[in-house]
PDB file of N, CA and C in Angstrom:
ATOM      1  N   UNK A   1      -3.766  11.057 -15.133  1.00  0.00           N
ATOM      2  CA  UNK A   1      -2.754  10.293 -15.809  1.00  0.00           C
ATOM      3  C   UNK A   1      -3.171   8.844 -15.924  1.00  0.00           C
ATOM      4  N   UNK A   2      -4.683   8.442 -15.035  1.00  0.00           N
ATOM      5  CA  UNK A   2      -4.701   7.137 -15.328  1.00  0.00           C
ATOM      6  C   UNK A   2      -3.930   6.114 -14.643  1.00  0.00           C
ATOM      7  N   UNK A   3      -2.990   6.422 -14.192  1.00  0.00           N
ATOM      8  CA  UNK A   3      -2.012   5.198 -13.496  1.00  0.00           C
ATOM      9  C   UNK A   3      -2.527   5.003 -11.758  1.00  0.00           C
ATOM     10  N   UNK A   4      -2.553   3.768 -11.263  1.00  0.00           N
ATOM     11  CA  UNK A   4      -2.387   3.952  -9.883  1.00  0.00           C
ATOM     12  C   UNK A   4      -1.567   4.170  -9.462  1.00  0.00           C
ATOM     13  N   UNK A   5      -0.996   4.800  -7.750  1.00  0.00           N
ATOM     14  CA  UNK A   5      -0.292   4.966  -7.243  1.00  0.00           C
ATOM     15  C   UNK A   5       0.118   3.813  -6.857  1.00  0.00           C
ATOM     16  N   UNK A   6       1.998   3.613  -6.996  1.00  0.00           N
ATOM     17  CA  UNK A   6       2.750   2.498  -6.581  1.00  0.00           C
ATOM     18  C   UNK A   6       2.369   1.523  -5.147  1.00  0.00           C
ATOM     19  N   UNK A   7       1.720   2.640  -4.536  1.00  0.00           N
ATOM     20  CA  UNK A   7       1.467   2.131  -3.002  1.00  0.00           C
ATOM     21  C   UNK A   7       0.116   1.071  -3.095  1.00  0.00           C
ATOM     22  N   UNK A   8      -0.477   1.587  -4.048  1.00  0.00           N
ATOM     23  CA  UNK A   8      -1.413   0.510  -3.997  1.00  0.00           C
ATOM     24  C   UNK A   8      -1.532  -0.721  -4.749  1.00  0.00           C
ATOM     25  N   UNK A   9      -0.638  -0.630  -5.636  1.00  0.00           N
ATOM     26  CA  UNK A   9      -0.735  -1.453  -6.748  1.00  0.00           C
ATOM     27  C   UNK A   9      -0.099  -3.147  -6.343  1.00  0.00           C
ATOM     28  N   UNK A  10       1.044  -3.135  -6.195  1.00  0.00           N
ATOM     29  CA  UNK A  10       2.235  -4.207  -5.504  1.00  0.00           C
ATOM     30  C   UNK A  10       3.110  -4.142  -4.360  1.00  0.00           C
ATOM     31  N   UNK A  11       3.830  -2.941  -3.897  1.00  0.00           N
ATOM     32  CA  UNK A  11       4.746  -3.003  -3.094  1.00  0.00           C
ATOM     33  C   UNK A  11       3.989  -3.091  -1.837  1.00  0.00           C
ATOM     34  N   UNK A  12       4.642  -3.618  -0.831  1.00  0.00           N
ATOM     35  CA  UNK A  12       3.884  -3.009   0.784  1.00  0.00           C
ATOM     36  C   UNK A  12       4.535  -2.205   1.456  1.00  0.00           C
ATOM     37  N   UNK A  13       4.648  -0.761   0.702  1.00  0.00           N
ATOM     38  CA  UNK A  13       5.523   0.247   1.657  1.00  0.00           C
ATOM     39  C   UNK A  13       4.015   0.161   2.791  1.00  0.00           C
ATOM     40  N   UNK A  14       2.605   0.804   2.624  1.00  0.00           N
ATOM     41  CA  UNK A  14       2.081   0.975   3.651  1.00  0.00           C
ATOM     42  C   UNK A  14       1.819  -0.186   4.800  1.00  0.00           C
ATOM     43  N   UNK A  15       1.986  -1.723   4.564  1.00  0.00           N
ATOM     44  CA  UNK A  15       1.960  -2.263   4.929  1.00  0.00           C
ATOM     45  C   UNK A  15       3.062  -2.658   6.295  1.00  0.00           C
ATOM     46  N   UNK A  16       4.382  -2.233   5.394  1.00  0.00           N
ATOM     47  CA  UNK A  16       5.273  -2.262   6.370  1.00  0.00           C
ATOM     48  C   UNK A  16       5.353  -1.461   7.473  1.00  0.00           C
ATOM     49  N   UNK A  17       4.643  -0.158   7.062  1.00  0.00           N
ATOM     50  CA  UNK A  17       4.675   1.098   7.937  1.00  0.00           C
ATOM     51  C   UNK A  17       3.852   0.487   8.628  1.00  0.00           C
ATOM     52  N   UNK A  18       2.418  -0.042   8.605  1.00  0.00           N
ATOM     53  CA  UNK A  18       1.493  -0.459   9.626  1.00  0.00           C
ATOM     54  C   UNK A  18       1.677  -1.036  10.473  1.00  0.00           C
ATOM     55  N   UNK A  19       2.860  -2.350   9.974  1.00  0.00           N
ATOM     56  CA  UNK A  19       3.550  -3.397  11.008  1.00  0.00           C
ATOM     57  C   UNK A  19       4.406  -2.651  11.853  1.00  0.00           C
ATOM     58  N   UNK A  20       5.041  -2.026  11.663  1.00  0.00           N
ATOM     59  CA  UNK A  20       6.062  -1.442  12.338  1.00  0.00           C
ATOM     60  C   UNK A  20       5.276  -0.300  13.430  1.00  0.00           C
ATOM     61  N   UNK A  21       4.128  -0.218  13.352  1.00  0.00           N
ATOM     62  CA  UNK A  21       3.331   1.070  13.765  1.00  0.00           C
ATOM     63  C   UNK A  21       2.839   0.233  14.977  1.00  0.00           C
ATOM     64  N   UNK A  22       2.603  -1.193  14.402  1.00  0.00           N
ATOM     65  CA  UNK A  22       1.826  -1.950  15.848  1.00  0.00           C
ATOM     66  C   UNK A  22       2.917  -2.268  16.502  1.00  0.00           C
ATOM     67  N   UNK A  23       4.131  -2.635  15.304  1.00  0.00           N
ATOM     68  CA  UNK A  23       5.403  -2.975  16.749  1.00  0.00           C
ATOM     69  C   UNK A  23       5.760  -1.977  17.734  1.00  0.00           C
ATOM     70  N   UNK A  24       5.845  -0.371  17.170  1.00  0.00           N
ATOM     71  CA  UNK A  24       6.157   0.668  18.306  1.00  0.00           C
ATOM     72  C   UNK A  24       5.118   0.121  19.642  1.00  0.00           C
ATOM     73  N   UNK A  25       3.720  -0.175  19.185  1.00  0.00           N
ATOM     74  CA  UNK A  25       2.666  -0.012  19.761  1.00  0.00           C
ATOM     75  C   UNK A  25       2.852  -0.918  21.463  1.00  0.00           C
ATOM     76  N   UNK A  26       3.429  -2.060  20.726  1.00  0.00           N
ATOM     77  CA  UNK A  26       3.649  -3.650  21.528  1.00  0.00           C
ATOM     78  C   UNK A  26       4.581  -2.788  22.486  1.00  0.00           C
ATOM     79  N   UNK A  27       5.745  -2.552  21.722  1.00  0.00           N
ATOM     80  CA  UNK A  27       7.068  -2.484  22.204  1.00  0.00           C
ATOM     81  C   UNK A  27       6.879  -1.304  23.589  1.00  0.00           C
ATOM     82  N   UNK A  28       5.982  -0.788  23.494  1.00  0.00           N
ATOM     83  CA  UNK A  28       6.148   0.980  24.107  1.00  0.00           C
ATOM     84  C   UNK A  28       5.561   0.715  25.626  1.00  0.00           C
ATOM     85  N   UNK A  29       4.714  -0.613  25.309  1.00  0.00           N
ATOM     86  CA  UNK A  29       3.690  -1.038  26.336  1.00  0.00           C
ATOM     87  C   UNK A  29       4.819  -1.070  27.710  1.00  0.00           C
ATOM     88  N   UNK A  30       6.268  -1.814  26.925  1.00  0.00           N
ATOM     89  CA  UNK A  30       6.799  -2.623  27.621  1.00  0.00           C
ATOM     90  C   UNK A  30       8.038  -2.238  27.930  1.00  0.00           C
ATOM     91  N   UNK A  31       8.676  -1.169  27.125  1.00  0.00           N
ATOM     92  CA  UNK A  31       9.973  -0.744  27.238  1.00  0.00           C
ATOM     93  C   UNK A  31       9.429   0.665  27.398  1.00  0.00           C
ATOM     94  N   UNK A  32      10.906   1.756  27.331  1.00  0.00           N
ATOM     95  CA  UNK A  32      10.848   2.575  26.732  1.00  0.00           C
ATOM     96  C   UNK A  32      10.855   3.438  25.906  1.00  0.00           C
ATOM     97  N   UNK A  33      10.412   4.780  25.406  1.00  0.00           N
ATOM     98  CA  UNK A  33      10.622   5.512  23.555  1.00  0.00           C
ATOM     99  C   UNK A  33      11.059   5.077  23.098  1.00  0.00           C
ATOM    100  N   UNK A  34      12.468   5.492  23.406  1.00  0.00           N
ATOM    101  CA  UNK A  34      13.483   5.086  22.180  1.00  0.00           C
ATOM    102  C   UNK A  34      14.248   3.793  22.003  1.00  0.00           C
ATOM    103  N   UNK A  35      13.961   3.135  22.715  1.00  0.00           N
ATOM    104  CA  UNK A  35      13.578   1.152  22.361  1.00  0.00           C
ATOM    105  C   UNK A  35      12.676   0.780  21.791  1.00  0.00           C
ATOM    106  N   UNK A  36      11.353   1.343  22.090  1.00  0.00           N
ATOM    107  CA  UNK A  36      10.579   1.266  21.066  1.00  0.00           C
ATOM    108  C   UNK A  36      10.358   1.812  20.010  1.00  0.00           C
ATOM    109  N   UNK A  37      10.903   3.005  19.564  1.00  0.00           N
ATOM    110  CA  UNK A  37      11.379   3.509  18.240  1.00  0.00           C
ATOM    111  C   UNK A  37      12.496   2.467  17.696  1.00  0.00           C
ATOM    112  N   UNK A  38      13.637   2.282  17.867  1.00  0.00           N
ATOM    113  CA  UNK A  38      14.423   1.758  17.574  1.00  0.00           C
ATOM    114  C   UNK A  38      13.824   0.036  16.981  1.00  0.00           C
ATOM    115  N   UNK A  39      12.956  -0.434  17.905  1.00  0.00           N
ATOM    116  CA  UNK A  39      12.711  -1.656  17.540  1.00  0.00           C
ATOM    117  C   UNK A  39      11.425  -1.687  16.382  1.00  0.00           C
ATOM    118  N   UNK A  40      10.261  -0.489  16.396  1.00  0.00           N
ATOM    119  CA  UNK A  40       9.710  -0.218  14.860  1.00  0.00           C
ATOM    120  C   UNK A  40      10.128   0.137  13.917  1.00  0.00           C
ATOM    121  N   UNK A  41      11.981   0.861  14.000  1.00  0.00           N
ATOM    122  CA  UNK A  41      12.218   0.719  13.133  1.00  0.00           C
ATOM    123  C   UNK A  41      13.069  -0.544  12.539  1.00  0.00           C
ATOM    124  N   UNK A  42      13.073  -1.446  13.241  1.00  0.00           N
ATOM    125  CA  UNK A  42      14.018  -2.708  12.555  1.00  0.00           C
ATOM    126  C   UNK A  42      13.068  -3.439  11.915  1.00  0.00           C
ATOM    127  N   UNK A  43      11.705  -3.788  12.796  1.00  0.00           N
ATOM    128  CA  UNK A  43      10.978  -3.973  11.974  1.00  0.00           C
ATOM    129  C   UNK A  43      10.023  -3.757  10.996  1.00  0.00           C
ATOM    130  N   UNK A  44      10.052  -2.530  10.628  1.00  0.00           N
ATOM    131  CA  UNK A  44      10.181  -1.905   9.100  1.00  0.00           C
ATOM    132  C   UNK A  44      10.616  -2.038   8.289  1.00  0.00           C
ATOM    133  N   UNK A  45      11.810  -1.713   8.438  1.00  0.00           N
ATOM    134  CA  UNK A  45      13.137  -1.899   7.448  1.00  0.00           C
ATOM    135  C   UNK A  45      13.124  -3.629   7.493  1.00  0.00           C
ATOM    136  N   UNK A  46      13.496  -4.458   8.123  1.00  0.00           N
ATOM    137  CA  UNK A  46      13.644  -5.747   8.318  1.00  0.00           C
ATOM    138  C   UNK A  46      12.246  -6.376   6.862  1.00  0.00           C
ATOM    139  N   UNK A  47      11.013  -6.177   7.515  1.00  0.00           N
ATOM    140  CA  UNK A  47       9.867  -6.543   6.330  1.00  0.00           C
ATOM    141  C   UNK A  47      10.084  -5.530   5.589  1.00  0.00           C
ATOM    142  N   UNK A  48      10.262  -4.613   4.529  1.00  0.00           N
ATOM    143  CA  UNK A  48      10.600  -3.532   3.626  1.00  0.00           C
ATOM    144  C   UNK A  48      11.722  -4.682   2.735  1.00  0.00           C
ATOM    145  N   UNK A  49      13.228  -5.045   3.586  1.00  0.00           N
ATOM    146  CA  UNK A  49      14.378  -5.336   3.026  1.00  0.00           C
ATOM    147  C   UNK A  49      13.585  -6.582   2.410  1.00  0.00           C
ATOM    148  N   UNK A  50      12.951  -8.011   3.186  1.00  0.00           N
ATOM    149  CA  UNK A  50      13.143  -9.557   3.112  1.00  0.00           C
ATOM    150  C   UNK A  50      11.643  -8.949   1.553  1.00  0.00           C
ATOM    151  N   UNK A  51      10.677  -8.022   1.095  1.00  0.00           N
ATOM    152  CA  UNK A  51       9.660  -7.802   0.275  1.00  0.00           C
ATOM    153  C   UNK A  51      10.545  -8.080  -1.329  1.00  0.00           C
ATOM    154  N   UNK A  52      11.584  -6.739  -1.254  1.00  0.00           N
ATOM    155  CA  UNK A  52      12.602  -6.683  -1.976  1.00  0.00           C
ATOM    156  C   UNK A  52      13.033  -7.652  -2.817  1.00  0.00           C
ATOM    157  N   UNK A  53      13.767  -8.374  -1.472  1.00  0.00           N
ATOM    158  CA  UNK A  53      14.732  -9.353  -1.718  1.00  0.00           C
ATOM    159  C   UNK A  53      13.948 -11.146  -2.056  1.00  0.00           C
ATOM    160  N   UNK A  54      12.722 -10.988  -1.526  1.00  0.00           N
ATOM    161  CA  UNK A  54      12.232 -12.629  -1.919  1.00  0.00           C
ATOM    162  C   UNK A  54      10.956 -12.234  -3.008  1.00  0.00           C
ATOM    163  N   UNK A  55      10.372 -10.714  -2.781  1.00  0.00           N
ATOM    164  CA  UNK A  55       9.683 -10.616  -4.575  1.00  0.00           C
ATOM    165  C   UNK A  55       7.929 -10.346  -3.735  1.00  0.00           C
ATOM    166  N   UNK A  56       7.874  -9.908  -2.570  1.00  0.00           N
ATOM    167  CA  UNK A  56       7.044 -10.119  -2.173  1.00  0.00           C
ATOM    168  C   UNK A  56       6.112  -9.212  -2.084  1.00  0.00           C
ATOM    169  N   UNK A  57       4.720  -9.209  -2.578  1.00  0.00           N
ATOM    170  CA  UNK A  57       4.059  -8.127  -3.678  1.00  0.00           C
ATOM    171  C   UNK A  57       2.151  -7.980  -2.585  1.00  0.00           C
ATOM    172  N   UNK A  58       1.751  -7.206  -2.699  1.00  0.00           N
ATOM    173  CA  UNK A  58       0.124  -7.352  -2.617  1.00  0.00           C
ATOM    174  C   UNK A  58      -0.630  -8.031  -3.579  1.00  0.00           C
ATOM    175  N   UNK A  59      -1.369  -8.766  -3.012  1.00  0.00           N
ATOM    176  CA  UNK A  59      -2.474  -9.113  -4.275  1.00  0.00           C
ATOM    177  C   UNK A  59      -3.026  -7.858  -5.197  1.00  0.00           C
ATOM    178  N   UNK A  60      -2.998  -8.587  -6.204  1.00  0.00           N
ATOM    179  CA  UNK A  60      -4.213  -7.667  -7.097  1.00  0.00           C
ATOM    180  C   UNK A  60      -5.193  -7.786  -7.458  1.00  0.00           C
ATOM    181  N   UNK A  61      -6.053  -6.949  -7.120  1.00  0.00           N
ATOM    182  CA  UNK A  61      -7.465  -7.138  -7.393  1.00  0.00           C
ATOM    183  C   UNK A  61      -7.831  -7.239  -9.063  1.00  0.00           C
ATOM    184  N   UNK A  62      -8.578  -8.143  -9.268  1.00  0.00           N
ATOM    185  CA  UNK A  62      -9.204  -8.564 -10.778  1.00  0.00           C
ATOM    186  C   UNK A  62     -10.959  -8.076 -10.609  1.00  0.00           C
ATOM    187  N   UNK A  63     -10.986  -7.028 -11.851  1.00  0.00           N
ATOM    188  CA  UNK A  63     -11.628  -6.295 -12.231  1.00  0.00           C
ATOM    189  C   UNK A  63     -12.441  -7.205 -13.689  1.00  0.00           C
ATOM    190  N   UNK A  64     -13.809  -7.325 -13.140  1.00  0.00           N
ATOM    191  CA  UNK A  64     -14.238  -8.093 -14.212  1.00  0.00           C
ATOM    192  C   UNK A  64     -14.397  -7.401 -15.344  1.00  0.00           C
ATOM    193  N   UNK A  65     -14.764  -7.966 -16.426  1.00  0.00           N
ATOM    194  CA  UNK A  65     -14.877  -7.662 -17.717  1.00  0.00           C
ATOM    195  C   UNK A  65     -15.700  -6.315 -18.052  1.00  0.00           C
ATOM    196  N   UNK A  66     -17.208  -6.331 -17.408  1.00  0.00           N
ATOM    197  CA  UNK A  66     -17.833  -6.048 -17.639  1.00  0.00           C
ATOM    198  C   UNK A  66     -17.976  -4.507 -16.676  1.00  0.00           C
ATOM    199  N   UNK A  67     -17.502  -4.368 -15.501  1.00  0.00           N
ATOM    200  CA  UNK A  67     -17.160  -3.502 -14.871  1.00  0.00           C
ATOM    201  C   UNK A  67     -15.973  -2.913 -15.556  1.00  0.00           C
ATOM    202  N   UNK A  68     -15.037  -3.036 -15.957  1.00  0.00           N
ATOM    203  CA  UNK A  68     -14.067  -2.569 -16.743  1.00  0.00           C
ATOM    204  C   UNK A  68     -14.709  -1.682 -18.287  1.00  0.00           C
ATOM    205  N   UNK A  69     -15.663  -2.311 -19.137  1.00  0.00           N
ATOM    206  CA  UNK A  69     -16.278  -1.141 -19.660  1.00  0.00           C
ATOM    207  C   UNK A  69     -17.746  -0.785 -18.956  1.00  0.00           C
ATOM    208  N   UNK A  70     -17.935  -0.773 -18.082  1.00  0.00           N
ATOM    209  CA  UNK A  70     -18.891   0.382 -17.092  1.00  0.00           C
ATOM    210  C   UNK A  70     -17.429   1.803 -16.813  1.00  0.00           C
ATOM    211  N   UNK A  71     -16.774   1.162 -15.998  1.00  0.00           N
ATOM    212  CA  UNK A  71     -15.590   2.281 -15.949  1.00  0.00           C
ATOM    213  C   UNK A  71     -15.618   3.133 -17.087  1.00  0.00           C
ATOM    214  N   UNK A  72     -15.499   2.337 -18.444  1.00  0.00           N
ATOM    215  CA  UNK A  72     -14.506   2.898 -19.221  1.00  0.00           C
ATOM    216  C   UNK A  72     -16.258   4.063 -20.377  1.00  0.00           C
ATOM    217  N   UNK A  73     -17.295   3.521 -20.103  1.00  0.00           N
ATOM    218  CA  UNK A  73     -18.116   4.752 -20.521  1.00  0.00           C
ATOM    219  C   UNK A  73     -18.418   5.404 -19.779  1.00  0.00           C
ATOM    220  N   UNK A  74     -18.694   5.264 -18.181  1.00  0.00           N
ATOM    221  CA  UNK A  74     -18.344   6.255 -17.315  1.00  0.00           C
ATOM    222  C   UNK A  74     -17.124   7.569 -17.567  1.00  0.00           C
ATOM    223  N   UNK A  75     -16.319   6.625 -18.122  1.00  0.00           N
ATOM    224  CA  UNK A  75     -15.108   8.109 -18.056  1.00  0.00           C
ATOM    225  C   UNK A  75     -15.453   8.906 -19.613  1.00  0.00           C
ATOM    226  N   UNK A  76     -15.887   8.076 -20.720  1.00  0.00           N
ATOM    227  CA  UNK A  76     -16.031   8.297 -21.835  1.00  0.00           C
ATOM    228  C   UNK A  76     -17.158   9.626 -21.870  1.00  0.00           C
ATOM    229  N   UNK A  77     -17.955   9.224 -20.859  1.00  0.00           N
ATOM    230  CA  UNK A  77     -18.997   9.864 -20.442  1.00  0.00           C
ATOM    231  C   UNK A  77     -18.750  11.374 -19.763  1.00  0.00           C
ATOM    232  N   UNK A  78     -18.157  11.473 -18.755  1.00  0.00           N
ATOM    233  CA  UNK A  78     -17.305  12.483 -18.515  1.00  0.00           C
ATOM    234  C   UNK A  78     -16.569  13.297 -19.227  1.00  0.00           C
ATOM    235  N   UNK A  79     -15.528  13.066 -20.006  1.00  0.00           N
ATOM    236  CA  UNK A  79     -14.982  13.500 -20.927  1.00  0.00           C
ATOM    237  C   UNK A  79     -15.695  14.181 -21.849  1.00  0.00           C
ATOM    238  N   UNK A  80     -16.871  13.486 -22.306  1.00  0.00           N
ATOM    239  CA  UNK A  80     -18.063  14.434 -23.419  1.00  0.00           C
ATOM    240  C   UNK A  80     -18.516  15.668 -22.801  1.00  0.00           C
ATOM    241  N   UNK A  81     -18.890  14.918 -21.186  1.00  0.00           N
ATOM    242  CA  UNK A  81     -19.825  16.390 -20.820  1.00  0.00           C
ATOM    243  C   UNK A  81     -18.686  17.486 -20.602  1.00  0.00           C
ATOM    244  N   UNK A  82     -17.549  17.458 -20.419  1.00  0.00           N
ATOM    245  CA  UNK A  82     -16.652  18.991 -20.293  1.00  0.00           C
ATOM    246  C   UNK A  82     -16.239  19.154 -21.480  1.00  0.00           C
ATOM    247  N   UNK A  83     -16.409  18.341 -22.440  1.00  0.00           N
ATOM    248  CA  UNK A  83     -16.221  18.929 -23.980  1.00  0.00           C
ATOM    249  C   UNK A  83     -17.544  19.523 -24.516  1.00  0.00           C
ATOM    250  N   UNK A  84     -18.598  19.542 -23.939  1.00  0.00           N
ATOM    251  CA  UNK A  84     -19.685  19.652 -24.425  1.00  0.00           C
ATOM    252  C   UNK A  84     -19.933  21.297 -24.283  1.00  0.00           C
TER     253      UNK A  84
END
């Protein structure tokens, strides 16, 4: 289809999951489970909600010119040989 997946493009769903993955991590050292569940998930949801709400995106990578048609006869290229 050509499109990237949302996850990689702008949002930080995986990002948030990661943060929240090191907070269980911190938290577990020091409390117990389900304090430390409870507290990866606030801060999940907590960075997830403030992304939302203030617009807050991943960089995007810029794809030079010239790599952009390498890609694009690469695929052109492909396309021939299973039509072929």
């Amino acid at each position: 289809m050509n499109k990237k997946p949302e996850i990689f493009v702008g949002n930080i769903y995986a990002c948030a999951s990661a943060t929240g993955a090191v907070a269980f991590l911190f938290c577990y050292g020091m409390m117990s489970f389900m304090p430390a569940c409870m507290m990866s998930l606030a801060v999940t949801f907590s960075l997830r909600l403030m992304s939302v709400k203030f617009g807050w995106n991943l960089p995007k990578i810029q794809i030079k010119a010239r790599q952009e048609r390498r890609i694009a006869a690469t695929k052109e290229n492909l396309i021939n040989k299973k039509g072929a």
